[in-house]
C-alpha atoms as a PDB file:
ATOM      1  CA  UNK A   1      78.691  59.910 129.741  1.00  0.00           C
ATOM      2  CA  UNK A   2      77.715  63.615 128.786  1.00  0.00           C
ATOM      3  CA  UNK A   3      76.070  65.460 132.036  1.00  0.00           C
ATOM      4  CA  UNK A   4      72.918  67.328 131.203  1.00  0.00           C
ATOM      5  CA  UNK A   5      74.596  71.387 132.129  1.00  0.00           C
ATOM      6  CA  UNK A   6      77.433  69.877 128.821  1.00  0.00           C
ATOM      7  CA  UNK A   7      74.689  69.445 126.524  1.00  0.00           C
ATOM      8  CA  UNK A   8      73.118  72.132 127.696  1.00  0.00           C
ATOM      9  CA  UNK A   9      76.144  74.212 127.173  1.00  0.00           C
ATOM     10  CA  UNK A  10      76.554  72.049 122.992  1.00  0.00           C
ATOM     11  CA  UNK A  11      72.511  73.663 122.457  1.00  0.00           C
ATOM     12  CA  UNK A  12      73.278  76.500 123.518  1.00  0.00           C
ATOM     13  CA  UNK A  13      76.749  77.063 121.940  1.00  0.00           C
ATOM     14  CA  UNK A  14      75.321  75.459 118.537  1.00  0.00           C
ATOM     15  CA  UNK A  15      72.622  78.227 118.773  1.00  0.00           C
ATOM     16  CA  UNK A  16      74.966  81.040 119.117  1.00  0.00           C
ATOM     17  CA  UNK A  17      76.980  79.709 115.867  1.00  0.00           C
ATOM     18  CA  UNK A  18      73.782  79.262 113.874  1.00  0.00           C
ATOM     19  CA  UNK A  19      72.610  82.547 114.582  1.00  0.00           C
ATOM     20  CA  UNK A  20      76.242  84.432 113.821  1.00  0.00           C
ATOM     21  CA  UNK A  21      75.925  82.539 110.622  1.00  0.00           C
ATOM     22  CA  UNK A  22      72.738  83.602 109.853  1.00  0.00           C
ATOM     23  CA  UNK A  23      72.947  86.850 110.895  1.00  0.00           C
ATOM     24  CA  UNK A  24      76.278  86.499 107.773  1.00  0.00           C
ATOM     25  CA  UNK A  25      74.393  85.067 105.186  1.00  0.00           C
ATOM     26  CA  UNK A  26      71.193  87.822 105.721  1.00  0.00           C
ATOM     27  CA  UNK A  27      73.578  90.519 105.630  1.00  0.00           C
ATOM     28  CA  UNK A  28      75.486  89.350 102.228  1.00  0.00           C
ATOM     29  CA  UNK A  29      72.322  88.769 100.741  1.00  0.00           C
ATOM     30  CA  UNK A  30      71.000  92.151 100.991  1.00  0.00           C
ATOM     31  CA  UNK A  31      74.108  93.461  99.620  1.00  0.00           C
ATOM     32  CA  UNK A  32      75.345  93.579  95.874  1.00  0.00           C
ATOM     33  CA  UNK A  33      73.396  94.462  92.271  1.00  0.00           C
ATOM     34  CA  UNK A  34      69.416  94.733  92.297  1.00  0.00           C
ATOM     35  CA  UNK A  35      67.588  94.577  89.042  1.00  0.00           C
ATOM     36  CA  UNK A  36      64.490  95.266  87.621  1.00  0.00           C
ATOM     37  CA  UNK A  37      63.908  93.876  83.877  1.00  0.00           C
ATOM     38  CA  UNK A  38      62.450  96.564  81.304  1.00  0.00           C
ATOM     39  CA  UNK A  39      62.539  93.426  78.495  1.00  0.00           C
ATOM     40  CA  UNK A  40      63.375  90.356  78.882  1.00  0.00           C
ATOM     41  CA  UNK A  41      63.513  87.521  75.719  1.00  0.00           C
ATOM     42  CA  UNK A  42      65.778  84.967  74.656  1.00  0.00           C
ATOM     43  CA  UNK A  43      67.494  87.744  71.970  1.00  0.00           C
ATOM     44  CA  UNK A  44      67.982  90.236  74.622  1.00  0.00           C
ATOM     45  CA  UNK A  45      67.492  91.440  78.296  1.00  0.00           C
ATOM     46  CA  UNK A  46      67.493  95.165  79.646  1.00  0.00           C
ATOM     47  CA  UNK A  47      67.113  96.019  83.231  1.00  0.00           C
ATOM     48  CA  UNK A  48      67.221  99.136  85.573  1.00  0.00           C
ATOM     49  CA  UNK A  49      70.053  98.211  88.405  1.00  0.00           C
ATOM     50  CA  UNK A  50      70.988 100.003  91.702  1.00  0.00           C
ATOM     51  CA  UNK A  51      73.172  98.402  94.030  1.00  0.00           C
ATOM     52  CA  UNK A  52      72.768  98.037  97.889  1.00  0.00           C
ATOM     53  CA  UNK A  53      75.243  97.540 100.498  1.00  0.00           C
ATOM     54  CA  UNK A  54      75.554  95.067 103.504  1.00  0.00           C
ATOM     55  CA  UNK A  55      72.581  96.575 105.165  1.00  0.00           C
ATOM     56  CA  UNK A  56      70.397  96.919 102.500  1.00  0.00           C
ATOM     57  CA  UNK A  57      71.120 100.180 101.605  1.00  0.00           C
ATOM     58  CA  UNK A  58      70.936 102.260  98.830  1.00  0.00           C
ATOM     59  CA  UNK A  59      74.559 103.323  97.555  1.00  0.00           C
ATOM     60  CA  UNK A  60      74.158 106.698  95.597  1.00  0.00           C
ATOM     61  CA  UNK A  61      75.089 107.755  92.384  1.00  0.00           C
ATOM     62  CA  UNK A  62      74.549 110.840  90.625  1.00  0.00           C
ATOM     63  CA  UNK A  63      74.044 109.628  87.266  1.00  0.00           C
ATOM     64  CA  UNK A  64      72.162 112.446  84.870  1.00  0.00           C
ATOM     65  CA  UNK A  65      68.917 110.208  85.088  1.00  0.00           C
ATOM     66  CA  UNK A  66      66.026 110.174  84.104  1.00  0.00           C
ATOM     67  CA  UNK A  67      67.529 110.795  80.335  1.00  0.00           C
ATOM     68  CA  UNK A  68      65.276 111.198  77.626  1.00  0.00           C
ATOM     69  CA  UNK A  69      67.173 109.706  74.549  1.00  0.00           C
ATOM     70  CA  UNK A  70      65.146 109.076  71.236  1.00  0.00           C
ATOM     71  CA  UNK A  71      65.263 105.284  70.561  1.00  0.00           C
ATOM     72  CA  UNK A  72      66.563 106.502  66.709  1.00  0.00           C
ATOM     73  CA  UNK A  73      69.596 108.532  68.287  1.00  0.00           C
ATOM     74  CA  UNK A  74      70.384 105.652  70.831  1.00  0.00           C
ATOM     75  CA  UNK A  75      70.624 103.066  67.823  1.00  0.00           C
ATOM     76  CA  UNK A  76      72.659 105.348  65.908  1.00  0.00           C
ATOM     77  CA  UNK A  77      75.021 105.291  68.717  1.00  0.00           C
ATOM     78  CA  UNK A  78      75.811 102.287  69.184  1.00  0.00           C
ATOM     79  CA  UNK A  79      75.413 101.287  65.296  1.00  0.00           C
ATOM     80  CA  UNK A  80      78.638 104.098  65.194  1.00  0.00           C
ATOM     81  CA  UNK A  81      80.460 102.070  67.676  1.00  0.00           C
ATOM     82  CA  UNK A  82      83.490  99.985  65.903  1.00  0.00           C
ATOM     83  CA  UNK A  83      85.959  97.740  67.375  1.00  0.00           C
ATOM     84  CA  UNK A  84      89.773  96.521  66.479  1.00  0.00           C
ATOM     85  CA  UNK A  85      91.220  92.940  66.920  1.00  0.00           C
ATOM     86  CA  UNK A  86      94.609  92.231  67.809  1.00  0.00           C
ATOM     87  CA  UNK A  87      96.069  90.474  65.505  1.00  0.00           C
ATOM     88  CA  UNK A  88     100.326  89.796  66.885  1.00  0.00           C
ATOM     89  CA  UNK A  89     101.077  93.351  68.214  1.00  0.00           C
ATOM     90  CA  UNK A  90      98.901  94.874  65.334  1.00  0.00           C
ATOM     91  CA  UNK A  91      94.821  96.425  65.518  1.00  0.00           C
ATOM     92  CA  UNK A  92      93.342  95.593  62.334  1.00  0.00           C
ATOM     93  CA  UNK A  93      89.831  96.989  62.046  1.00  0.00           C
ATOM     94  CA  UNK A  94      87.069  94.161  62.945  1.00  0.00           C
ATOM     95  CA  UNK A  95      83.688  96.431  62.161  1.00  0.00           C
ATOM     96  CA  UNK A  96      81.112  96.881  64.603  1.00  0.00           C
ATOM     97  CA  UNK A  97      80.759  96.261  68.267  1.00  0.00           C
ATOM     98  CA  UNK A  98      77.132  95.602  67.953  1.00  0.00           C
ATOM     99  CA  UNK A  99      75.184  94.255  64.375  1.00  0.00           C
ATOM    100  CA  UNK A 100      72.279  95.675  62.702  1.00  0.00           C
ATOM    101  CA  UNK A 101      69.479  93.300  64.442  1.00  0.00           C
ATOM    102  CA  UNK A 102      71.564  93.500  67.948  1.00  0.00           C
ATOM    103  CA  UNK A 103      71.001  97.765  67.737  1.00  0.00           C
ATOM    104  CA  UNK A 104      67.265  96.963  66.935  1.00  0.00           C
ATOM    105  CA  UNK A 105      66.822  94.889  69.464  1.00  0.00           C
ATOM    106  CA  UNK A 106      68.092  96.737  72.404  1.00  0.00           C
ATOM    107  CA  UNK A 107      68.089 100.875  71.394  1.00  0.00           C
ATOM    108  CA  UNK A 108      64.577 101.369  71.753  1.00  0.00           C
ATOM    109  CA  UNK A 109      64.391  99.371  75.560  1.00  0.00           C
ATOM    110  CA  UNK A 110      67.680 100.935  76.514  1.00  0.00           C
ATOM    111  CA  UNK A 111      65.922 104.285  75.434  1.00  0.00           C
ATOM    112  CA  UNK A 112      63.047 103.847  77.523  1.00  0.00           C
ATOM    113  CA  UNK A 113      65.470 102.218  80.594  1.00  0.00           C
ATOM    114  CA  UNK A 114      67.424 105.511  80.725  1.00  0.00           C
ATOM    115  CA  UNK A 115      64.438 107.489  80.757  1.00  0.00           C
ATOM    116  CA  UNK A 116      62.715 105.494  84.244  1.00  0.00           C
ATOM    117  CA  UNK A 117      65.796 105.148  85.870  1.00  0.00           C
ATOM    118  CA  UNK A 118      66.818 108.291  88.933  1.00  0.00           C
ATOM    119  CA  UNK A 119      70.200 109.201  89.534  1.00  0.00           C
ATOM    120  CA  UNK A 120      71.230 106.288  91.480  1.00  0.00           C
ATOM    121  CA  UNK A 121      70.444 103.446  89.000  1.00  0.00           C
ATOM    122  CA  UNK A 122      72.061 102.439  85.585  1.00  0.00           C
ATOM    123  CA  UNK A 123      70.837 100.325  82.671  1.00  0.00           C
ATOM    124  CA  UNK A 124      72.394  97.098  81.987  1.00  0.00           C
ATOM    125  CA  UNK A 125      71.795  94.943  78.562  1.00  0.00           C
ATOM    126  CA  UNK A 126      72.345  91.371  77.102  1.00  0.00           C
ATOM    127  CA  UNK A 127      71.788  90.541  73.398  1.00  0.00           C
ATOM    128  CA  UNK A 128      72.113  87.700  71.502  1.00  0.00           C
ATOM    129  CA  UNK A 129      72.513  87.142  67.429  1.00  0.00           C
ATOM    130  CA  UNK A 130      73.563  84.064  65.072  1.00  0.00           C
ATOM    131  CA  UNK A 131      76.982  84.927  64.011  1.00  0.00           C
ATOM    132  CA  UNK A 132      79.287  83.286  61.407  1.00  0.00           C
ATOM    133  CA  UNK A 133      82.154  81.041  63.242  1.00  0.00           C
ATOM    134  CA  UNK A 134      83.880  78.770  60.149  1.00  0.00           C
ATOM    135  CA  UNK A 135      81.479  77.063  58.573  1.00  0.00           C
ATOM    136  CA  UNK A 136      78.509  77.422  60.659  1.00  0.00           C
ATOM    137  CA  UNK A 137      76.729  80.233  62.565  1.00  0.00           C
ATOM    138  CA  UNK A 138      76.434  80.453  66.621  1.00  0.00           C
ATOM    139  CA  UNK A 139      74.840  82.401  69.299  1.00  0.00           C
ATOM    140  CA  UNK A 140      76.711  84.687  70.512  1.00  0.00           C
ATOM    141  CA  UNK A 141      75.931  87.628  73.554  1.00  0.00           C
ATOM    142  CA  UNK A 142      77.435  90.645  74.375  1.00  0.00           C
ATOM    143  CA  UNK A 143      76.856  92.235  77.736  1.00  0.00           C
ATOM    144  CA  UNK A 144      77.538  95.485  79.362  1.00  0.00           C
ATOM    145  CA  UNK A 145      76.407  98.619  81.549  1.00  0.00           C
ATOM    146  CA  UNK A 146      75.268 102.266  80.170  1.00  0.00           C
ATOM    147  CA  UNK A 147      74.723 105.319  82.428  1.00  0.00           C
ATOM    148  CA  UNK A 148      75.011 109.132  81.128  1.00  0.00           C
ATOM    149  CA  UNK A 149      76.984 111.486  83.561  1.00  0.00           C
ATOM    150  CA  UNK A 150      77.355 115.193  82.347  1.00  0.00           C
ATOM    151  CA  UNK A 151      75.450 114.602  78.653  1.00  0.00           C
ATOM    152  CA  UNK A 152      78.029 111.547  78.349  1.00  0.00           C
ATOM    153  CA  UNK A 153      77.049 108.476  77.748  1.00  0.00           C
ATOM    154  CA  UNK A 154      79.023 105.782  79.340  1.00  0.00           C
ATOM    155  CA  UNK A 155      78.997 102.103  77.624  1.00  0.00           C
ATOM    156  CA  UNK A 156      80.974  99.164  79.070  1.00  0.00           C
ATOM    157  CA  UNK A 157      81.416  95.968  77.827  1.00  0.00           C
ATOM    158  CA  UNK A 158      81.643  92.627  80.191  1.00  0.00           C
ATOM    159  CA  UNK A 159      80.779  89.931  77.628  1.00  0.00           C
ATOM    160  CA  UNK A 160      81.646  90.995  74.002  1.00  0.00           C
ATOM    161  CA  UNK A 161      80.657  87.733  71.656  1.00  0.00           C
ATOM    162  CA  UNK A 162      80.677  84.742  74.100  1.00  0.00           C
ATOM    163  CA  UNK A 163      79.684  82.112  72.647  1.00  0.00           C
ATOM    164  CA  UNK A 164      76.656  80.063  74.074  1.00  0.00           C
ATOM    165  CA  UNK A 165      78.656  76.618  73.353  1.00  0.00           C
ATOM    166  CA  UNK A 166      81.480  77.724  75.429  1.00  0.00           C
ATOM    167  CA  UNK A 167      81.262  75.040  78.435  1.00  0.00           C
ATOM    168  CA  UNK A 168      84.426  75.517  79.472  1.00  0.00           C
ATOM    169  CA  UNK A 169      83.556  79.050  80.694  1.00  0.00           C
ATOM    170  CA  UNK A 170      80.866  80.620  82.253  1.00  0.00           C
ATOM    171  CA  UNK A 171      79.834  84.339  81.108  1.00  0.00           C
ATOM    172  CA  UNK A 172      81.522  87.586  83.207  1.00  0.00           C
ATOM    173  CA  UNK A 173      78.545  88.648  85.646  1.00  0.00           C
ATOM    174  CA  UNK A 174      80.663  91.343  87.609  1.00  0.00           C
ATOM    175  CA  UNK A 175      80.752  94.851  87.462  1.00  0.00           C
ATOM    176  CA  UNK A 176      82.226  95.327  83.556  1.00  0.00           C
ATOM    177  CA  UNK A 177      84.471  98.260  84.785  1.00  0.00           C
ATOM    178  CA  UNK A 178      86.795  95.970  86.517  1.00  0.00           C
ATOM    179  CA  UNK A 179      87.591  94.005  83.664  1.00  0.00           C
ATOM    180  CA  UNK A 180      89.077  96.716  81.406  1.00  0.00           C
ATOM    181  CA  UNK A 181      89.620  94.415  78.254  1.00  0.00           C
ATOM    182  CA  UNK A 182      87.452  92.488  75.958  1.00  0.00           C
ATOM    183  CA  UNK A 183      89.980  89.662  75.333  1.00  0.00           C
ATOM    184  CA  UNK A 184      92.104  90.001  71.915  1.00  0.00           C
ATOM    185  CA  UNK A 185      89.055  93.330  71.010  1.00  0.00           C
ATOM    186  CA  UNK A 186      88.615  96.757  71.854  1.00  0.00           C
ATOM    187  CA  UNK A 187      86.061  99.263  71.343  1.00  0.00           C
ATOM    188  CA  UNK A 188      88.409 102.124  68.828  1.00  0.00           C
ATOM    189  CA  UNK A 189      88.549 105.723  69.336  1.00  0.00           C
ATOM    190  CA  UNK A 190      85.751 107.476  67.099  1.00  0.00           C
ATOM    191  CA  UNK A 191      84.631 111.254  66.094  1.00  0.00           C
ATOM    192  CA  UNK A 192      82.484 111.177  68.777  1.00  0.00           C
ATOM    193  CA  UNK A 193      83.480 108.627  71.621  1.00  0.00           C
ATOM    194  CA  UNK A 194      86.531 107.668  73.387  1.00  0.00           C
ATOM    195  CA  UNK A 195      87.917 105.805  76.641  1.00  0.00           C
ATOM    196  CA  UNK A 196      87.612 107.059  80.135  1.00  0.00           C
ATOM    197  CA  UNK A 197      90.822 109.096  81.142  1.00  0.00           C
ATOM    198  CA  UNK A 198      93.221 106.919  83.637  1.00  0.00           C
ATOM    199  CA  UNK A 199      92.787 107.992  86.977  1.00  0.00           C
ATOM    200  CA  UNK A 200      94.652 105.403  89.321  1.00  0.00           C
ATOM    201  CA  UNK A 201      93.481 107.242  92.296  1.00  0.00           C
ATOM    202  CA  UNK A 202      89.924 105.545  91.085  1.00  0.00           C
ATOM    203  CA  UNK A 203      89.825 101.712  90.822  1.00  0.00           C
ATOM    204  CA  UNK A 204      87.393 101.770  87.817  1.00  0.00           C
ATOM    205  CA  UNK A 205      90.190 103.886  85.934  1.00  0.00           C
ATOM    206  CA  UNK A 206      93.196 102.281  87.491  1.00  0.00           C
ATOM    207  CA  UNK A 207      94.795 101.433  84.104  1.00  0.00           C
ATOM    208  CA  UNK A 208      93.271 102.199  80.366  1.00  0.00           C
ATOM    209  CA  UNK A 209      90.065 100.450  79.120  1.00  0.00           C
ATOM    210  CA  UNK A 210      89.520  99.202  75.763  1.00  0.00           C
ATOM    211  CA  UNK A 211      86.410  97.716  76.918  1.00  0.00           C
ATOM    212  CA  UNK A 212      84.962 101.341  77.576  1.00  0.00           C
ATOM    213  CA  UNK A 213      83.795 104.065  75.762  1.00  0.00           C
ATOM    214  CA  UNK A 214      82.752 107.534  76.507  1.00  0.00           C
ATOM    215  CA  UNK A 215      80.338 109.127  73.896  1.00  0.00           C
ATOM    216  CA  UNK A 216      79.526 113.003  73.807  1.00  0.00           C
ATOM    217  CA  UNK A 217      75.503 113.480  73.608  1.00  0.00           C
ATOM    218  CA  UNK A 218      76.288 117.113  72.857  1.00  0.00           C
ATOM    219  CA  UNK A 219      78.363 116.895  70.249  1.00  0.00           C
ATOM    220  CA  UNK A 220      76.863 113.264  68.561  1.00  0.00           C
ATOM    221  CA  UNK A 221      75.688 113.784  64.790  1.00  0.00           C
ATOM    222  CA  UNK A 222      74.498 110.265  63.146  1.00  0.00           C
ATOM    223  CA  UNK A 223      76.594 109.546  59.982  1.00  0.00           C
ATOM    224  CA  UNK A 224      74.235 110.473  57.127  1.00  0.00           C
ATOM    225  CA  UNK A 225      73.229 107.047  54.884  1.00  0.00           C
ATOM    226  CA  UNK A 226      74.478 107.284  51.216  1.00  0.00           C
ATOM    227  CA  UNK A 227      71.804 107.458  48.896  1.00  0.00           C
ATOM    228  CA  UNK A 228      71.786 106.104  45.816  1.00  0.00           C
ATOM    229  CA  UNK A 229      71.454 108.817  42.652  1.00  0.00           C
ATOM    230  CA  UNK A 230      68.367 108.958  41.595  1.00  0.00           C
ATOM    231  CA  UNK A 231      68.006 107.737  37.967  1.00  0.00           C
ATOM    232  CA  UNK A 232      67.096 110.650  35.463  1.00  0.00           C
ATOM    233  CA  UNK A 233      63.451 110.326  34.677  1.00  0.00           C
ATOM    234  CA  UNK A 234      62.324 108.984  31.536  1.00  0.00           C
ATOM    235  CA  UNK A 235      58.780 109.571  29.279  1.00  0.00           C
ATOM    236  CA  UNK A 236      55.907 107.553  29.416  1.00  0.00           C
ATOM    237  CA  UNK A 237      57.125 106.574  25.506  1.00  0.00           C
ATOM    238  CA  UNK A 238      61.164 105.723  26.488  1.00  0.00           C
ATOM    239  CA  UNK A 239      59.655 103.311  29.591  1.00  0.00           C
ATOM    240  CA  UNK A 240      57.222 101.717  26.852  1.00  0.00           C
ATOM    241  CA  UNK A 241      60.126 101.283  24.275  1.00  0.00           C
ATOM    242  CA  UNK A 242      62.265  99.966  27.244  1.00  0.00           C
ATOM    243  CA  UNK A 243      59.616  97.490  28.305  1.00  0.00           C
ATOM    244  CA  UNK A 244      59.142  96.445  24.837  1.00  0.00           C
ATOM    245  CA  UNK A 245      63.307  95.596  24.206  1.00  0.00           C
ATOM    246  CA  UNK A 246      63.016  93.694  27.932  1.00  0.00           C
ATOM    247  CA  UNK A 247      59.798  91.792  26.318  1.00  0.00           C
ATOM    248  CA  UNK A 248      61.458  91.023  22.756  1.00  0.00           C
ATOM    249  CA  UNK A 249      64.681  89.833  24.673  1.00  0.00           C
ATOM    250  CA  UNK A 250      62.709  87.606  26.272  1.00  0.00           C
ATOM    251  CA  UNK A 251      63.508  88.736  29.631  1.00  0.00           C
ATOM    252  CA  UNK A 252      59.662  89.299  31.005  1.00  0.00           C
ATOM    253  CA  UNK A 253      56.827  87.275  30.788  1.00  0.00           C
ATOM    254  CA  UNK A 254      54.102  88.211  28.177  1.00  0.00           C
ATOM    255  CA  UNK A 255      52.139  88.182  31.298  1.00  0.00           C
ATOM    256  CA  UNK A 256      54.404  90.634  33.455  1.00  0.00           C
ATOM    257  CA  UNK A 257      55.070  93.029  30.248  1.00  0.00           C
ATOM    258  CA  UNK A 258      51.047  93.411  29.894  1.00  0.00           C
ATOM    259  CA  UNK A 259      50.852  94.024  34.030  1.00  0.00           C
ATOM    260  CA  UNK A 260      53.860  96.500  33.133  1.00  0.00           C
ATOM    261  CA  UNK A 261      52.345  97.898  30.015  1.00  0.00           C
ATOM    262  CA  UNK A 262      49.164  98.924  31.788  1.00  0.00           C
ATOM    263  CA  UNK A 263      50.556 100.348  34.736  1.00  0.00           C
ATOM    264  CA  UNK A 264      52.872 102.646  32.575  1.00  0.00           C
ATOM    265  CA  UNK A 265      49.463 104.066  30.973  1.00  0.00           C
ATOM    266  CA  UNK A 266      47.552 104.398  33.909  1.00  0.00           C
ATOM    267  CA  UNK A 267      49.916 107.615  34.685  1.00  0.00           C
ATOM    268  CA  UNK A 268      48.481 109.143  31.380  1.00  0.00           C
END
């Protein structure tokens, strides 16, 4: 039979465990990634993140924030971002790392990120976008950090294309510059962007990333659009003749070549 000073001695031991353990779990829980969401959707998610150590502290950066960054010049940097696939021991070109409606969707909240967060936060994004897989299209994300250090901006990629249907696998949620590949893709060399330099006296740059780029703000010009040649102008009487062939041909409508007509005369 247990005397009362043993169980005394169980409550009080018990205690003492319970409290180490808690004392464990509050510490842990203060420590790691914080995040505060500048949009959030089901296309695309962009927060401001610092990170905090076992005590709850703040552990400082010295990022070049706040940044202002035009929303236009943020999408034309990442629209000018292009990646490679490996295909045997050979990079064929693969196009871009991000598609037209994924660079709408984040540049102009990833703009606005850089320009609230202080030097020790960075901006991390998720988007999403229907993309063709065989015969059918599926959701896919691609996840990352950005930060600008010495009118650089930094992009890494932790997630590039994972598809939502992937149950097998749950998405990379840890710091992206760890990872240092993007499976069988990289993010190529361009005029204006290129990896971090190895440093394996730094963990982050132990080895070379082709999940990480490096893009000069400085020295970034947007690739101009093509524009098409404008067509030589024509009278009032040649665009009447030509509307009159497209109406004999029986190409227009007599309803569309009198809409047509009119307009044409209305410039008189």
């Amino acid at each position: 039979m247990e005397t009362v000073p043993g169980r005394i001695c169980k409550v009080i031991f018990c205690g003492l465990i319970a409290a180490i353990l808690f004392t464990q779990t509050t510490a842990c829980s203060k420590a790691g990634i914080q995040a505060t969401d500048v949009l959030k959707n089901n296309a695309a998610h962009i927060a401001i993140v610092h990170e905090t150590d076992k005590q709850g502290q703040l552990v400082t950066k010295s990022y070049d924030h706040p940044y202002e960054i035009s929303a236009g010049k943020m999408g034309s940097i990442l629209a000018s971002l292009n990646t490679s696939e490996k295909v045997f021991i050979k990079w064929e070109p693969k196009g871009r790392l991000l598609n037209e409606i994924e660079v709408k969707r984040i540049a102009a909240p990833m703009a606005q990120a850089l320009a609230k967060a202080d030097k020790n936060e960075w901006v991390s994004f998720e988007v999403s976008s229907k993309r063709q897989r065989l015969f059918f299209k599926t959701k896919m994300m691609t996840s990352g950090w950005v930060w600008i250090k010495d009118d650089k901006l930094h992009l890494v990629i932790g997630n590039f294309r994972f598809e939502d249907d992937q149950r097998d696998t749950e998405p990379y949620r840890s710091d992206p510059r760890l990872y240092f590949s993007m499976e069988s893709s990289r993010i190529d060399k361009g005029d204006y962007n290129a990896p971090p330099l190895v440093d394996k006296q730094q963990k982050h740059l132990r080895k070379e990333h082709l999940n990480w780029t490096v893009v000069g703000l400085r020295t970034f010009m947007p690739t101009p659009e093509k524009l098409e040649k404008p067509a030589p102008s024509m009278s009032l009487e040649e665009r009447l003749g030509q509307l009159k062939q497209l109406f004999d041909k029986g190409l227009i409508t007599p309803e569309e070549y009198e809409l047509k007509r009119k307009e044409i005369l209305s410039e008189l």
